[in-house]
Protein backbone atom coordinates (compact mmCIF):
# COMPACT_ATOMS: atom_id res chain seq x y z
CA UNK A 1 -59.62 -8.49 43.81
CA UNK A 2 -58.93 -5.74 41.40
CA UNK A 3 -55.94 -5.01 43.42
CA UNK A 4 -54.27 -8.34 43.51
CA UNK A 5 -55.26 -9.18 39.73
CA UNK A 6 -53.03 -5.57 38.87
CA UNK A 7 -50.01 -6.90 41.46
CA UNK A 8 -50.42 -10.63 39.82
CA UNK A 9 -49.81 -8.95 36.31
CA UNK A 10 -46.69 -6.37 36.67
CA UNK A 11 -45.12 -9.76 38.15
CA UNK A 12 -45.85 -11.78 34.81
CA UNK A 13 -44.86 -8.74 32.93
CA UNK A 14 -41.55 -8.99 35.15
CA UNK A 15 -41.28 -12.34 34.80
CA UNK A 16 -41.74 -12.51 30.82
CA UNK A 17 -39.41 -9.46 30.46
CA UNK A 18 -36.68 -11.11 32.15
CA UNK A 19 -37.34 -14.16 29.86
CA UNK A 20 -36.55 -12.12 26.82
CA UNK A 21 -33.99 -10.47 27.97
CA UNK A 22 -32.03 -13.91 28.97
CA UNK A 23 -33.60 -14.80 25.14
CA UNK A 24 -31.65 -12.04 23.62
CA UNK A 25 -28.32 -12.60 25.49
CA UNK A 26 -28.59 -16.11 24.28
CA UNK A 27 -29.27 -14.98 20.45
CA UNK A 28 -26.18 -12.42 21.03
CA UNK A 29 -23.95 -14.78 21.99
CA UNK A 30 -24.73 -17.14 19.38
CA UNK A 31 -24.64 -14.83 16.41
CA UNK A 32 -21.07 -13.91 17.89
CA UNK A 33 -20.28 -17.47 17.79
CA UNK A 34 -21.36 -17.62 14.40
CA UNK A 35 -19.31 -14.34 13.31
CA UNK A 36 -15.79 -15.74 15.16
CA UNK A 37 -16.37 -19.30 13.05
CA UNK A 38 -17.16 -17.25 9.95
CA UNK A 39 -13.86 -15.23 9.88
CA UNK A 40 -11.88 -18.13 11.06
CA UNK A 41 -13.28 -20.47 8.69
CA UNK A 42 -13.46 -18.17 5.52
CA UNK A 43 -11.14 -15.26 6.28
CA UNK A 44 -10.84 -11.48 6.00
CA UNK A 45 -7.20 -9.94 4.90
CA UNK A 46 -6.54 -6.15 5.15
CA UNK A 47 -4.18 -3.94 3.92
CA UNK A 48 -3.22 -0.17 5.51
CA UNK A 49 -0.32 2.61 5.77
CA UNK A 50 0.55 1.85 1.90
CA UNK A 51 3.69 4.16 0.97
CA UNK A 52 5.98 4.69 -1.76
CA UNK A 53 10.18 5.87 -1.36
CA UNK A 54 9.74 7.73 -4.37
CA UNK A 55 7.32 9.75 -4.76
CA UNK A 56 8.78 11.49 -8.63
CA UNK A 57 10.63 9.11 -10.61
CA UNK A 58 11.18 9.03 -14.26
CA UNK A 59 9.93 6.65 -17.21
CA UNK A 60 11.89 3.18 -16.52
CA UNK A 61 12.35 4.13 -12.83
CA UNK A 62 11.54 1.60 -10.24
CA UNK A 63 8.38 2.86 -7.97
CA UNK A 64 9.20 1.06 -4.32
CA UNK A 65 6.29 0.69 -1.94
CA UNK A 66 5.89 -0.84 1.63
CA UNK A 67 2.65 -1.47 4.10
CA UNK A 68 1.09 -3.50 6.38
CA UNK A 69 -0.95 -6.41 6.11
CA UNK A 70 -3.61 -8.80 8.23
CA UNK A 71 -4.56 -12.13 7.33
CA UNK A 72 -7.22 -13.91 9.17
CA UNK A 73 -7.22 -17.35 7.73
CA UNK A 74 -4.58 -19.62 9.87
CA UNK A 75 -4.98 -22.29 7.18
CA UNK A 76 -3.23 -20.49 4.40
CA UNK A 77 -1.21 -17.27 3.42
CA UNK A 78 -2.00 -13.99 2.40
CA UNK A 79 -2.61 -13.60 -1.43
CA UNK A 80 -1.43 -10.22 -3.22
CA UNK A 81 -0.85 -8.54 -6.55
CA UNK A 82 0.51 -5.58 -7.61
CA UNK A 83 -0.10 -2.89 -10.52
CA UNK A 84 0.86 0.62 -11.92
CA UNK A 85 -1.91 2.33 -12.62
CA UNK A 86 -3.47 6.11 -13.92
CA UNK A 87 -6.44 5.46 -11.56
CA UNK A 88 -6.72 4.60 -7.98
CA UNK A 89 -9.02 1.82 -8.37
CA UNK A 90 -7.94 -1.60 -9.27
CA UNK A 91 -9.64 -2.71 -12.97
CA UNK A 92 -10.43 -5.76 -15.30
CA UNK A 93 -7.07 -7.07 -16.39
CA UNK A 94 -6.33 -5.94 -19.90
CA UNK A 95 -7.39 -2.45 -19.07
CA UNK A 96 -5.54 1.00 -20.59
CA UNK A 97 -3.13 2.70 -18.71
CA UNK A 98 -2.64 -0.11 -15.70
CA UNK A 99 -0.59 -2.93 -15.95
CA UNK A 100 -0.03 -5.96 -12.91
CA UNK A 101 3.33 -6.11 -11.96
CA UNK A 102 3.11 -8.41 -9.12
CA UNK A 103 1.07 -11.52 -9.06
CA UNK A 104 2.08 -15.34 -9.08
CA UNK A 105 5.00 -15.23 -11.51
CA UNK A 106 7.28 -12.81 -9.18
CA UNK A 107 8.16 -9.06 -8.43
CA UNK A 108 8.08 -6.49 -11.45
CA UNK A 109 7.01 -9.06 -13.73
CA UNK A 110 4.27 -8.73 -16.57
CA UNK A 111 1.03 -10.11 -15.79
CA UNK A 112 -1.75 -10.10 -18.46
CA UNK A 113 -3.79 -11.48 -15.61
CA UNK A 114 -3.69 -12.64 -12.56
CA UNK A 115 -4.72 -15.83 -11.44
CA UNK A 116 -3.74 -16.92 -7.64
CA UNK A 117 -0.77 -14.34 -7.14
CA UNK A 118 1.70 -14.12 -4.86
CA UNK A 119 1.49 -16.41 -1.78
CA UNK A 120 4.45 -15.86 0.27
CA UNK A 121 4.75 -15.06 4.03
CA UNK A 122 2.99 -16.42 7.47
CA UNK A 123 -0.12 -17.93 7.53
CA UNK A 124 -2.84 -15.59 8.66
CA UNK A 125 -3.27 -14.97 12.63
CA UNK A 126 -5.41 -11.91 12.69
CA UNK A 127 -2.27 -9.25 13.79
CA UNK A 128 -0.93 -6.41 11.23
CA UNK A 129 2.07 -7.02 10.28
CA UNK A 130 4.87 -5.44 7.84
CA UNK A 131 5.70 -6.28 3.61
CA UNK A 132 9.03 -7.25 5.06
CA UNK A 133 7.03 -9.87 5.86
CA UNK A 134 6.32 -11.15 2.42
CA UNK A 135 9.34 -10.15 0.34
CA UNK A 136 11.89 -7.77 1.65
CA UNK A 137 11.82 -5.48 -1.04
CA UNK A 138 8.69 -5.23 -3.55
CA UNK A 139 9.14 -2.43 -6.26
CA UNK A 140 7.80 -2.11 -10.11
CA UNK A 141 9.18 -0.56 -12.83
CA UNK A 142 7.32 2.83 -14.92
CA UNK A 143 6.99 1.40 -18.27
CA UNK A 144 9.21 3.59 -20.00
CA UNK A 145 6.05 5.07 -22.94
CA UNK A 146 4.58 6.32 -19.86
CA UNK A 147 4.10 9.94 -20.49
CA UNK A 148 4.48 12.78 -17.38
CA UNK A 149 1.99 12.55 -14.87
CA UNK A 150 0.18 11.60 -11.82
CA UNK A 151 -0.32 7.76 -11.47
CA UNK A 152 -1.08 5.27 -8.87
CA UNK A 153 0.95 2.00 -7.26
CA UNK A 154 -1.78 -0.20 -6.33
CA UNK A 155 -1.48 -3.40 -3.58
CA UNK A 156 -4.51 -5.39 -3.34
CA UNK A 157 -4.80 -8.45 -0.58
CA UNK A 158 -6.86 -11.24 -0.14
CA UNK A 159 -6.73 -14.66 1.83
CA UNK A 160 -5.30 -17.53 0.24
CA UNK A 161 -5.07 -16.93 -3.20
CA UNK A 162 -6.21 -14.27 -5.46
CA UNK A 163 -7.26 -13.25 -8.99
CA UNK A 164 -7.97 -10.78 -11.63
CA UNK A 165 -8.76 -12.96 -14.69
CA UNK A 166 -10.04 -10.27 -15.42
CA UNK A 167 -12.16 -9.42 -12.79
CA UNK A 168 -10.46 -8.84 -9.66
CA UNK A 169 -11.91 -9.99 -6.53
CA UNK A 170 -9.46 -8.70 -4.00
CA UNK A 171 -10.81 -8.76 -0.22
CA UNK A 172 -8.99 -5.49 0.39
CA UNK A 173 -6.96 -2.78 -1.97
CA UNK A 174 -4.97 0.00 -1.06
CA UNK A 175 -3.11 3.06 -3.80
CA UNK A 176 -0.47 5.74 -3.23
CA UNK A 177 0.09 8.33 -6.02
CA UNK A 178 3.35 8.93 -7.52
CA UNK A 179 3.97 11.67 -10.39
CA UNK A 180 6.24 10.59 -13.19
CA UNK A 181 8.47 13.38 -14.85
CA UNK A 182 10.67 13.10 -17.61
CA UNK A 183 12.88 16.30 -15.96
CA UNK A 184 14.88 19.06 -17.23
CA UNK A 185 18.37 18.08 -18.33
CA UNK A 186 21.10 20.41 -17.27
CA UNK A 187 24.72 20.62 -18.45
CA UNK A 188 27.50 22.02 -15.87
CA UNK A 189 30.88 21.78 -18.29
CA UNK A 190 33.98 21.65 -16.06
CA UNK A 191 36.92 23.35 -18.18
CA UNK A 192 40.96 22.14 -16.97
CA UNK A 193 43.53 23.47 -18.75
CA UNK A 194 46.51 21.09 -20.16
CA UNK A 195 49.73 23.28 -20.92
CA UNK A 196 51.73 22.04 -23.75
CA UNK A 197 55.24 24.90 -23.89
CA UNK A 198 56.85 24.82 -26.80
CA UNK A 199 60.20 26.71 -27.66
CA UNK A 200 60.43 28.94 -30.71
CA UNK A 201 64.25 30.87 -31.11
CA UNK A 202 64.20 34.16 -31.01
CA UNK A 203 67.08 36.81 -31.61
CA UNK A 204 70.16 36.06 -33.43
CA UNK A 205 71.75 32.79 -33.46
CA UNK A 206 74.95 32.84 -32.11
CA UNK A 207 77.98 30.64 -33.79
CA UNK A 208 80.56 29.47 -31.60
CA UNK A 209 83.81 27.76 -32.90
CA UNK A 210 86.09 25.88 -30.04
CA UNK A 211 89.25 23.75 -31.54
CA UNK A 212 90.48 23.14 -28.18
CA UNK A 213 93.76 23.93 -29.27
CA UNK A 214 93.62 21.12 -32.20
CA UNK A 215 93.34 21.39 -35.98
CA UNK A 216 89.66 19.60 -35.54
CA UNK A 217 86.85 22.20 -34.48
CA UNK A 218 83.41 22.23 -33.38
CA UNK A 219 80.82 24.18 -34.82
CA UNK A 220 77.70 24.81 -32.04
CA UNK A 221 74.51 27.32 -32.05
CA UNK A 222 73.86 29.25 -28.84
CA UNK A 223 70.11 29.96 -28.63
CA UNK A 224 69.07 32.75 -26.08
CA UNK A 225 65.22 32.27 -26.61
CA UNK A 226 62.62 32.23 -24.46
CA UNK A 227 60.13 29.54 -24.25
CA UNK A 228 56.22 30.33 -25.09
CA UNK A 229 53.76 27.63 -23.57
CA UNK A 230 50.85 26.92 -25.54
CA UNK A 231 47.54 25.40 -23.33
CA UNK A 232 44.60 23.38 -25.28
CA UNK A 233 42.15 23.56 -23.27
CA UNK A 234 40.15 19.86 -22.90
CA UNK A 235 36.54 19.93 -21.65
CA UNK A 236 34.18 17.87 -19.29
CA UNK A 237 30.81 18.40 -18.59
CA UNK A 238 29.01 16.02 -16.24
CA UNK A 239 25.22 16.18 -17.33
CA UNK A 240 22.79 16.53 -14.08
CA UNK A 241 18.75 15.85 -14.33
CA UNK A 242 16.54 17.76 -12.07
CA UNK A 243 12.67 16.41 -12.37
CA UNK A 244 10.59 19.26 -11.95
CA UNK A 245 7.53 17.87 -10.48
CA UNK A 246 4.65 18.11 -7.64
CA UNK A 247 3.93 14.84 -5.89
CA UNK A 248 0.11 14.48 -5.17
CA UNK A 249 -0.90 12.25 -2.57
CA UNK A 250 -4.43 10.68 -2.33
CA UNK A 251 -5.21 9.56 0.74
CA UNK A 252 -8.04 6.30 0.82
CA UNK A 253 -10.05 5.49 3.34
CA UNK A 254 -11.10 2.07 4.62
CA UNK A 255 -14.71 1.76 5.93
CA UNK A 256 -15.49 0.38 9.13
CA UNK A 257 -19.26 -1.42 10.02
CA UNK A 258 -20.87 -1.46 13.08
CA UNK A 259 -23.45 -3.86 13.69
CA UNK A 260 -25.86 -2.58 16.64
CA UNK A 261 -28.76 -5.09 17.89
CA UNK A 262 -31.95 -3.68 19.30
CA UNK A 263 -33.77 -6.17 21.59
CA UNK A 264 -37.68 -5.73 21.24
CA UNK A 265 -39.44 -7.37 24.49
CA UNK A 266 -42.75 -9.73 24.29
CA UNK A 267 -44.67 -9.13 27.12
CA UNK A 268 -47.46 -12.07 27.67
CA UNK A 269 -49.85 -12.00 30.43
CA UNK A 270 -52.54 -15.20 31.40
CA UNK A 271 -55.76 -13.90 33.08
CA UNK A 272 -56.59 -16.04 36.15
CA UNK A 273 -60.38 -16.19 37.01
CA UNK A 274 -61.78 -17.29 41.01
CA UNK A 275 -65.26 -17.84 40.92
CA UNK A 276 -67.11 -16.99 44.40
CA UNK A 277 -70.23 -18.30 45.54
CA UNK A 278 -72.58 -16.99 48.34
CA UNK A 279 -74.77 -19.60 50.12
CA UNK A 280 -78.50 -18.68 50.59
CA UNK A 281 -80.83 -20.32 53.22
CA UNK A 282 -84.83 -19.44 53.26
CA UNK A 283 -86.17 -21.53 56.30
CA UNK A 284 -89.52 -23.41 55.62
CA UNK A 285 -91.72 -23.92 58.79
CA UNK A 286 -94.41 -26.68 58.58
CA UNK A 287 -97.08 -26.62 61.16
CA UNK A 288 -98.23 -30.02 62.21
């Protein structure tokens, strides 16, 4: 009995681990369910491969920057802003040494906050795509106090709209450094030379007389001299600016999550009891 009471167990033990096994495929698939409606209902924008075209330009210079983008609500667009900043990390609004440049009044514009930004472009579908994408060209000016140094263009995204009023609550942010220099100016004159000849007479003035045969006469000078030019010299010089500078580039790194689910398996086992009975017989004799 021993025997069949082990075999009767390792087959409930079977039989309840494949029950929580088809228990945890069904809890997978529902928190994955649950994660898809999530991101399409609320949304998730990204931002990557941020880059400037200038990486030293000087005070009142206009800092150009491209990237790629990801929106993953298809209900609306994706949000941005944009600021200058001596940090890589986006701040309040109002803070020193950043200023927005890019929000919901337009490109290289002023913002003393932020409050929807700029919503131009697709609506989200969950593919990376380029700036070009939102405005063809998006730039910001170096506010022309700005003193030499290492500073930050900074792009932050977010679905639908976005603020900083004067927290910001971008979904994603991105910087690129940029070094502003105020450069060496150099002067290359280019001399040309304008002659101006002038004659002087030299030698002895000759007098000529010629009556042509007539009681009137002529009186004439014959000059033998010999012409000395005189230049003034007129100069040009075409001033050239070379920024000496070091670009520094920061690279950022976006994080990625893994979520990893362990299953943990109930085992439940119901003892089974079989009662046995032996019969006994005592015969009785009764003599008569």
């Amino acid at each position: 009995m021993s025997v069949f009471r082990r075999s009767f167990d390792v087959l409930s033990e079977r039989r309840n681990g494949r029950r929580g096994l088809k228990r945890l495929n069904y809890i997978s698939i529902i928190a994955s369910l649950i994660l898809i409606n999530y991101v399409n209902l609320f949304g998730v924008s990204d931002i990557r491969n941020l880059q400037t075209t200038a990486p030293v330009v000087f005070p009142g210079q206009n800092v150009t920057v491209t990237f790629e983008f990801m929106g993953t609500n298809s209900g609306c667009v994706t949000a941005y802003f944009g600021a200058l900043s001596n940090q890589c990390l986006i701040r309040n609004a109002g803070s020193a040494g950043q200023v927005f440049l890019i929000g919901e009044s337009g490109i290289n514009v002023s913002h003393a906050q932020i409050n929807g930004g700029r919503q131009v472009g697709p609506n989200g579908n969950s593919t990376w795509r380029p700036s070009s994408d939102l405005d063809a060209s998006i730039y910001m000016t170096v506010p022309a106090g700005w003193a030499d140094g290492t500073y930050y263009a900074i792009i932050g995204v977010r679905d639908c709209n976005i603020y900083a009023n004067p927290s910001p609550n971008q979904e994603a942010q991105m910087c690129v450094a940029f070094t502003v220099s105020s450069g060496t100016l150099t002067f290359t004159p280019t001399r040309t030379r304008t002659p101006t000849p002038s004659i002087t007479p030299t030698g002895v003035q000759n007098v000529a007389d010629w009556n042509f045969g007539r009681s009137n006469a002529v009186a004439f000078i014959v000059i033998t001299a010999t012409p000395t030019p005189t230049f003034t010299p007129t100069y040009t010089a075409t001033p050239s600016a070379t920024p000496t500078a070091t670009p520094t580039s920061t690279p950022t790194s976006t994080p990625t999550y893994t979520f990893t689910m362990s299953p943990t398996p109930t085992y439940t086992s119901t003892p089974t009891a079989t009662p046995t009975s032996t019969p006994t017989s005592t015969p009785t004799d009764t003599p008569t």
